[in-house]
Protein backbone atom coordinates (compact mmCIF):
# COMPACT_ATOMS: atom_id res chain seq x y z
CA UNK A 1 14.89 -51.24 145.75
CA UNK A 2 12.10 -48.91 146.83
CA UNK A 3 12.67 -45.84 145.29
CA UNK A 4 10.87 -41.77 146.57
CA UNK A 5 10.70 -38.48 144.39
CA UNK A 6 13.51 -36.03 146.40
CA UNK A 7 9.48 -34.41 147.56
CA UNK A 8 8.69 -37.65 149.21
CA UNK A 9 12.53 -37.90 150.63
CA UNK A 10 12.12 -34.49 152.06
CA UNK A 11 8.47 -34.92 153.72
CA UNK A 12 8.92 -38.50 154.86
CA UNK A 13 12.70 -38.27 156.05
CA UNK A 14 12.51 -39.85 159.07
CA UNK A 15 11.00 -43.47 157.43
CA UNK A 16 13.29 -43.28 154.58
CA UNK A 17 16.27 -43.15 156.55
CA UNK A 18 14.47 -46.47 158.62
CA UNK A 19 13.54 -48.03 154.93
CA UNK A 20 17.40 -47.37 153.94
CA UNK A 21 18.62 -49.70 156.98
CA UNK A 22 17.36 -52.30 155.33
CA UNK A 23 17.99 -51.38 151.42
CA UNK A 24 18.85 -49.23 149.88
CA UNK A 25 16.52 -45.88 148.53
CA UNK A 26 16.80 -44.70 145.17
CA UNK A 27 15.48 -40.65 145.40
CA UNK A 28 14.17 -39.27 141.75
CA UNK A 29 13.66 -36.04 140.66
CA UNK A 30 11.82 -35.19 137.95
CA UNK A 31 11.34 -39.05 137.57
CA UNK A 32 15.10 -39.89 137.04
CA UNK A 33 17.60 -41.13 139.04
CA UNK A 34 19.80 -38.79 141.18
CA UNK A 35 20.85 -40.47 144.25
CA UNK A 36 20.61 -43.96 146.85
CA UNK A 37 20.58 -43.31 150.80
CA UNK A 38 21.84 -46.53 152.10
CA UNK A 39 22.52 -47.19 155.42
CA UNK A 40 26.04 -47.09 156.93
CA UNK A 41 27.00 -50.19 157.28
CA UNK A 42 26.47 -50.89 153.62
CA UNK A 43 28.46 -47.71 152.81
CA UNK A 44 31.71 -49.09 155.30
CA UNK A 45 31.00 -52.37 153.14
CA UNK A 46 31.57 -50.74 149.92
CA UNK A 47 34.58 -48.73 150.92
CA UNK A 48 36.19 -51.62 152.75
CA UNK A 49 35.67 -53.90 149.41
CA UNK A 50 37.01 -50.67 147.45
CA UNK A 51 39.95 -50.74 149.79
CA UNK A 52 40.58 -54.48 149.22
CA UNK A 53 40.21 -54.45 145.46
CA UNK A 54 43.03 -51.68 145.23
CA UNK A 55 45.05 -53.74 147.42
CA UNK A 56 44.69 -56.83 145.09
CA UNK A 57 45.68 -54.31 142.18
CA UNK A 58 48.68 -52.44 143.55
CA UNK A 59 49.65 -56.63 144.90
CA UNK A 60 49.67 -57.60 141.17
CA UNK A 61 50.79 -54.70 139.66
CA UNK A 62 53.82 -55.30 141.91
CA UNK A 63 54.02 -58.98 140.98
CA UNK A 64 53.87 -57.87 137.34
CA UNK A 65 56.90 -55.14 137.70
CA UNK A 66 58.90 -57.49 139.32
CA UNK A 67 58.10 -60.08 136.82
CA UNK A 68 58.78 -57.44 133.81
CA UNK A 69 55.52 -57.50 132.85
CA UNK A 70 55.31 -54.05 131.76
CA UNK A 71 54.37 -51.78 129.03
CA UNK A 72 55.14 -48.66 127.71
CA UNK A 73 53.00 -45.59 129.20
CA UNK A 74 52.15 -44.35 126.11
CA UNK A 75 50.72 -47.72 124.85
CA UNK A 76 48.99 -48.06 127.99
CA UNK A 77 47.07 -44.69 127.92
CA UNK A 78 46.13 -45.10 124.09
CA UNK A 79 44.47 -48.23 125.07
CA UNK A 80 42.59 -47.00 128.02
CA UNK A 81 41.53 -44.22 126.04
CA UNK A 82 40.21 -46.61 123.12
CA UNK A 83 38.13 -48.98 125.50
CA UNK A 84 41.14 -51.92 125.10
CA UNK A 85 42.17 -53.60 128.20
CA UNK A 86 43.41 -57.14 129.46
């Protein structure tokens, strides 16, 4: 991934919003990480494979109510908040 300071995003917009339709472009500032310009198709990519993904979930999680595969709330919360899961 080619990757500009946010200076270098800022002065060379114009080719860094070409480089991004190809891959993405990490921007740093101060020499850290603080953003990636990628190119819209790539962003409609993510969103649609977001979309599916929470499809697949709330399909299952269906399955799994109808099934009586449940748990208690409580018991469900203490384990996401301790790093457990299935």
């Amino acid at each position: 991934m080619d990757s500009l300071s946010a200076n270098e995003a800022k002065t060379q917009f114009g080719d860094m919003l070409l480089k991004a339709q190809r891959a993405p472009v990490q921007i740093n500032k101060n020499g850290k990480p603080v953003a990636v310009v990628i190119s819209m198709d790539e962003y409609e990519s993510i969103e649609a494979l977001k979309l599916r993904l929470l499809q697949s979930r709330a399909t299952q999680a269906k399955a799994d109510i109808e099934a009586g595969h449940t748990i208690d709330g409580e018991s469900f919360f203490n384990d996401l908040e301790s790093g457990q899961h299935d």
